[in-house]
C-alpha atoms as a PDB file:
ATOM      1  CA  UNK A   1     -16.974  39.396 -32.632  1.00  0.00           C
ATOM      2  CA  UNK A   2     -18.269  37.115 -35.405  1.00  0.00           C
ATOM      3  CA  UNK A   3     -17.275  38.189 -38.362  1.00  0.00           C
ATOM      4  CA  UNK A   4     -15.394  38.323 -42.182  1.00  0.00           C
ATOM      5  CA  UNK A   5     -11.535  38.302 -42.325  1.00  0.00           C
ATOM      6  CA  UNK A   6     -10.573  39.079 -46.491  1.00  0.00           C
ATOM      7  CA  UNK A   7      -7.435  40.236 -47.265  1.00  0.00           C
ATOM      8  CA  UNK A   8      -7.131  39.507 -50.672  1.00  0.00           C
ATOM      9  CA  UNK A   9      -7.107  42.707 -52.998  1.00  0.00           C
ATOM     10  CA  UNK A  10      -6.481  42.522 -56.783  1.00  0.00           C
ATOM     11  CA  UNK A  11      -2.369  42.693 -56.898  1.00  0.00           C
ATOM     12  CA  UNK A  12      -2.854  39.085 -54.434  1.00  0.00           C
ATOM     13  CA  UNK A  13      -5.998  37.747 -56.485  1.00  0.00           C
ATOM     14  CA  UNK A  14      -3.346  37.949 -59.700  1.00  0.00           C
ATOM     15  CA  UNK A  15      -0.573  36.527 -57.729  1.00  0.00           C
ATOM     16  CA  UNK A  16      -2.904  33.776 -56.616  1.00  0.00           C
ATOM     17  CA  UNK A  17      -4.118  32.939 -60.199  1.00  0.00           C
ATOM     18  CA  UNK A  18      -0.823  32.149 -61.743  1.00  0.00           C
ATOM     19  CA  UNK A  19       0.260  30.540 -58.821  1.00  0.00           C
ATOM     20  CA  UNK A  20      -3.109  28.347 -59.020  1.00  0.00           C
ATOM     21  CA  UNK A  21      -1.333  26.850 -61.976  1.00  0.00           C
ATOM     22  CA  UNK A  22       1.014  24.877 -59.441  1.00  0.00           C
ATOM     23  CA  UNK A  23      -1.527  24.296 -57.054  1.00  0.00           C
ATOM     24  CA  UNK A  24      -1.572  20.247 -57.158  1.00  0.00           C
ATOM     25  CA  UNK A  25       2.853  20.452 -56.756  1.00  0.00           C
ATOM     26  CA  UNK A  26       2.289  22.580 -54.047  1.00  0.00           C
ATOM     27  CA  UNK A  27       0.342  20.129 -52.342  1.00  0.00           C
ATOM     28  CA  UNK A  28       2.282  16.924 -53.000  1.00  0.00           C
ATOM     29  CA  UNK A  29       5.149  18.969 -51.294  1.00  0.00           C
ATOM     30  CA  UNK A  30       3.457  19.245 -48.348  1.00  0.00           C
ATOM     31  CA  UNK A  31       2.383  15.573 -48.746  1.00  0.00           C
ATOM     32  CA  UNK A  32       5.749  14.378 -49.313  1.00  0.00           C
ATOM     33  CA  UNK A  33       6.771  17.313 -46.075  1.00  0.00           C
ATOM     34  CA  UNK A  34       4.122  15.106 -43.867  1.00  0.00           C
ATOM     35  CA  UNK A  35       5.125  12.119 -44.664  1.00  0.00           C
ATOM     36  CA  UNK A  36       8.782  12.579 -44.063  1.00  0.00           C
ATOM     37  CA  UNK A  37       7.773  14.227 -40.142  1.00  0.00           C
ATOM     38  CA  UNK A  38       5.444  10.703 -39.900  1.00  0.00           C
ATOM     39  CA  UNK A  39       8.302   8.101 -40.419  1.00  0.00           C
ATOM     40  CA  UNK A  40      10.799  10.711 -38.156  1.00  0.00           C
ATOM     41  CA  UNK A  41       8.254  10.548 -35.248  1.00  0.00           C
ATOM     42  CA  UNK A  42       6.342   6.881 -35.823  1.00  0.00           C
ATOM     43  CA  UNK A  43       8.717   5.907 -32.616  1.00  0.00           C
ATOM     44  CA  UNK A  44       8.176   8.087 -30.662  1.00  0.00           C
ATOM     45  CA  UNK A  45       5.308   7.463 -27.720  1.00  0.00           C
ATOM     46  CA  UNK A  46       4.706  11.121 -26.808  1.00  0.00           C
ATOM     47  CA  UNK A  47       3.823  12.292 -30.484  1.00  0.00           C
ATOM     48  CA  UNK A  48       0.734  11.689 -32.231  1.00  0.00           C
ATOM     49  CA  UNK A  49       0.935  12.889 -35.884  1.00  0.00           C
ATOM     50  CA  UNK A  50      -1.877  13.273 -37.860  1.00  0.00           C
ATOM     51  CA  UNK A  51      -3.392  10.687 -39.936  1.00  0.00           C
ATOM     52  CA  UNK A  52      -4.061  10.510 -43.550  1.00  0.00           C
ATOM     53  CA  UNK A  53      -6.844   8.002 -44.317  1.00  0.00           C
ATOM     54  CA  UNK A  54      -6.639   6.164 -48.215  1.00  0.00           C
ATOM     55  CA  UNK A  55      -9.860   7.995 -48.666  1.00  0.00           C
ATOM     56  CA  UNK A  56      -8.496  11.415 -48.616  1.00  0.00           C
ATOM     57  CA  UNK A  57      -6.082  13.799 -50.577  1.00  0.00           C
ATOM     58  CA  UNK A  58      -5.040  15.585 -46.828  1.00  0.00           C
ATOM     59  CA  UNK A  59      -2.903  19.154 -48.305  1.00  0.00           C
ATOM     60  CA  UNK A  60      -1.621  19.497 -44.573  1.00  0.00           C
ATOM     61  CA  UNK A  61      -1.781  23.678 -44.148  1.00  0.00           C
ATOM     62  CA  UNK A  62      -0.741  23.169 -40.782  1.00  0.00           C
ATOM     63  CA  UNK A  63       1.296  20.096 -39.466  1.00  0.00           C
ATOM     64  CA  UNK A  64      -0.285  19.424 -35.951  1.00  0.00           C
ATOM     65  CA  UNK A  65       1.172  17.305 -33.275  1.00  0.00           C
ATOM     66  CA  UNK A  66      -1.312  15.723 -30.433  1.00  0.00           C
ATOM     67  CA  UNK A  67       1.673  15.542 -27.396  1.00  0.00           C
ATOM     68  CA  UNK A  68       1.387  14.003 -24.228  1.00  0.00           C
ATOM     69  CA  UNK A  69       3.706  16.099 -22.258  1.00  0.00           C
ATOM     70  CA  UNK A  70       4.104  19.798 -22.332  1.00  0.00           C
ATOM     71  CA  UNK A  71       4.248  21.371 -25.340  1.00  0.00           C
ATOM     72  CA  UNK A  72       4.895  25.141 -24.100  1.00  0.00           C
ATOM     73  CA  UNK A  73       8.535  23.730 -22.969  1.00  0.00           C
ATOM     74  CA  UNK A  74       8.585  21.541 -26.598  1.00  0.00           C
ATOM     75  CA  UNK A  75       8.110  25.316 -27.981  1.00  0.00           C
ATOM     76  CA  UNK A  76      10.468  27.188 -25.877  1.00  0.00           C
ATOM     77  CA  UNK A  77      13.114  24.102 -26.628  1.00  0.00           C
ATOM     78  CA  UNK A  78      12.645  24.564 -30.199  1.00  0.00           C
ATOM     79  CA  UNK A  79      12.497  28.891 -30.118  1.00  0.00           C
ATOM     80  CA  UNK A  80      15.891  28.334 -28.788  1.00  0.00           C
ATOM     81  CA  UNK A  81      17.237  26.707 -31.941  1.00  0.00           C
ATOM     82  CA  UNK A  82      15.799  28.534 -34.487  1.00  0.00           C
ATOM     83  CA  UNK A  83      12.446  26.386 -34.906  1.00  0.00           C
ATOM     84  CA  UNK A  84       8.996  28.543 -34.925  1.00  0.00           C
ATOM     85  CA  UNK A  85       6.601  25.966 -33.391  1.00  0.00           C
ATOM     86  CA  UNK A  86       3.020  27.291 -33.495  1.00  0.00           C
ATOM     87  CA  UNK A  87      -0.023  26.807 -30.938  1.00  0.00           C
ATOM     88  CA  UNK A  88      -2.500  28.502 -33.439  1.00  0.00           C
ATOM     89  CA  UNK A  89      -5.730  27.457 -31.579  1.00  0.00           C
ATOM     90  CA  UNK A  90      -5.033  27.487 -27.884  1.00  0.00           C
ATOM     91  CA  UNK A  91      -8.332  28.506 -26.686  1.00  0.00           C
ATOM     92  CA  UNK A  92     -11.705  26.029 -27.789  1.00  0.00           C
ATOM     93  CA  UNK A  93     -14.037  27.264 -30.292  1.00  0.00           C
ATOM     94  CA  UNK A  94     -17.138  26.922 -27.743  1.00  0.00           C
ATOM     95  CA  UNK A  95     -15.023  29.110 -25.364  1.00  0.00           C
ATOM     96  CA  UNK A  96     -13.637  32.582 -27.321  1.00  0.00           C
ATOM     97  CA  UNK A  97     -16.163  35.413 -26.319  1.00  0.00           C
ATOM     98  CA  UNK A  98     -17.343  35.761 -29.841  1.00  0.00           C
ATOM     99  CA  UNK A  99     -19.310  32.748 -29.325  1.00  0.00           C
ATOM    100  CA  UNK A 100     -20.445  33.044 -25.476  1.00  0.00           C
ATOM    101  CA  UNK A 101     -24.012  33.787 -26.843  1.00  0.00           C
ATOM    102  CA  UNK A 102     -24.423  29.939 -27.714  1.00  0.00           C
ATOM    103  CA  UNK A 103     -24.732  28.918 -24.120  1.00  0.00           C
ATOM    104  CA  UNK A 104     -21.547  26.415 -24.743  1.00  0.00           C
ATOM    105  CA  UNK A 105     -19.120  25.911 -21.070  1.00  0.00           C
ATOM    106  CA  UNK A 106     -15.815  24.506 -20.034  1.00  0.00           C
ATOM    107  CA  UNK A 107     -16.422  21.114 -20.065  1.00  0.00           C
ATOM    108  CA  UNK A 108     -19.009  20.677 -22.499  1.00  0.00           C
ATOM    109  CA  UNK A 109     -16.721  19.546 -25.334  1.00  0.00           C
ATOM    110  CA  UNK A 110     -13.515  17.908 -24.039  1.00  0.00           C
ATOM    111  CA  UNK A 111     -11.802  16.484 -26.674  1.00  0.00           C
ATOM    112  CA  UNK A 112     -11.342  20.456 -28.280  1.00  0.00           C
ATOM    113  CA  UNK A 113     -10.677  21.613 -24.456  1.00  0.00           C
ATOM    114  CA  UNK A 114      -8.030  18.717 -24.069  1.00  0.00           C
ATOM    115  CA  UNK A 115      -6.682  18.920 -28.017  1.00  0.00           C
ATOM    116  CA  UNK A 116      -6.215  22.837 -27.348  1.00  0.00           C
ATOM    117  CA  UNK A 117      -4.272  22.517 -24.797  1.00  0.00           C
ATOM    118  CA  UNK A 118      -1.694  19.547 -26.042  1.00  0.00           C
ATOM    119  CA  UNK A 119      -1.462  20.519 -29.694  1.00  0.00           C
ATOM    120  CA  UNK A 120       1.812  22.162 -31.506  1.00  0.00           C
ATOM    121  CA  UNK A 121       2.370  22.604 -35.288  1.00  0.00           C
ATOM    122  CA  UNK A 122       5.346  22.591 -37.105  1.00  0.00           C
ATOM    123  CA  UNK A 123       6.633  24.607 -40.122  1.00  0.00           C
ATOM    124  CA  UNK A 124       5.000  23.072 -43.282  1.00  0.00           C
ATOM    125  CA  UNK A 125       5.395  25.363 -46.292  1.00  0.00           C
ATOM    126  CA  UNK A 126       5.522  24.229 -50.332  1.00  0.00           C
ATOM    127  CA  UNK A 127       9.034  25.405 -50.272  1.00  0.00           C
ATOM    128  CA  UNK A 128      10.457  22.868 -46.737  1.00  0.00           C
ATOM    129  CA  UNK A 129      13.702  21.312 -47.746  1.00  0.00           C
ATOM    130  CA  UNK A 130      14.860  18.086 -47.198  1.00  0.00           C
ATOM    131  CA  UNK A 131      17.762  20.165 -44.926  1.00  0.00           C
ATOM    132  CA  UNK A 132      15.887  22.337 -42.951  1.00  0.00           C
ATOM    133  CA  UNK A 133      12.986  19.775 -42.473  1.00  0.00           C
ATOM    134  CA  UNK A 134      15.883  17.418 -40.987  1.00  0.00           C
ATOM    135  CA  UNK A 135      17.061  20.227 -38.716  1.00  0.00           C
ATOM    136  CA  UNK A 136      13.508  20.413 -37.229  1.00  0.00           C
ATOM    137  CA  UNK A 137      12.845  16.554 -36.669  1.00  0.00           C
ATOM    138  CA  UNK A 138      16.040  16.278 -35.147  1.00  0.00           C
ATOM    139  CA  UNK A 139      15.393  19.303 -32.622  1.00  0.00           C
ATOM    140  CA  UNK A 140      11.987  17.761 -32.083  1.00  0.00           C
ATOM    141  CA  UNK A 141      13.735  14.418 -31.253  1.00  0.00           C
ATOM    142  CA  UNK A 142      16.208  15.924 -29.155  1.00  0.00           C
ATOM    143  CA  UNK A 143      13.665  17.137 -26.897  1.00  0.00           C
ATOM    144  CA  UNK A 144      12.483  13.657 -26.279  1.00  0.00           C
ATOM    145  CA  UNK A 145      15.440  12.070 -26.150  1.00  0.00           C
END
């Protein structure tokens, strides 16, 4: 079903305004967070990373790898050692039920059929270290290796 999902009640919405305050230092951590993943997979062949055009300020919620190979064994590989790799859209917009009523089939947009099935994200948080961040892109390399 179509609808609203708010869950912000008033002990959150003061949280969220002090923590507003910081709100351009969160996002050049998960700037600097991208760009560290970008230079650790630029090599490799299987891994697309997202891009970043000069244009744009990109705050990178999610960190989203395009993979040419399978990603539910890239996820199981990475489970194993302590690395939560998400799949947070694996079924296409058009497709879900909630949106049936718009007439929209398999097939009809296949770059979102093909992206949902070959995408994986990796942690990206404000508060990734420089450790645990190196963990992760060597567990992701390992797998490729």
């Amino acid at each position: 079903m179509v609808g609203v999902n708010s869950r912000l009640d008033s002990i959150q919405a003061a949280v969220l305004r002090i923590k507003l305050r910081k709100l351009d230092q969160y996002c050049d951590a998960r700037r600097a967070a991208a760009q560290r993943y970008n230079e650790a997979f630029a090599s490799n062949s299987k891994i697309t990373t997202p891009s970043s055009p000069s244009y744009s300020h990109h705050v990178f919620h999610q960190y989203t790898l395009v993979l040419d190979g399978d990603r539910n064994e890239l996820q199981a590989y990475l489970k194993e050692r302590g690395v939560p790799a998400m799949i947070y859209y694996p079924v296409p917009l058009h497709i879900q039920d909630a949106y049936k009523s718009y007439g929209y089939n398999d097939g009809d947009f296949p770059i979102s059929e093909e992206l949902s099935k070959n995408v994986i994200s990796l942690p990206m948080h404000t508060e990734l270290n420089d450790e645990v961040q190196s963990y992760i892109i060597e567990q992701v390399n390992s797998f490729f290796a």
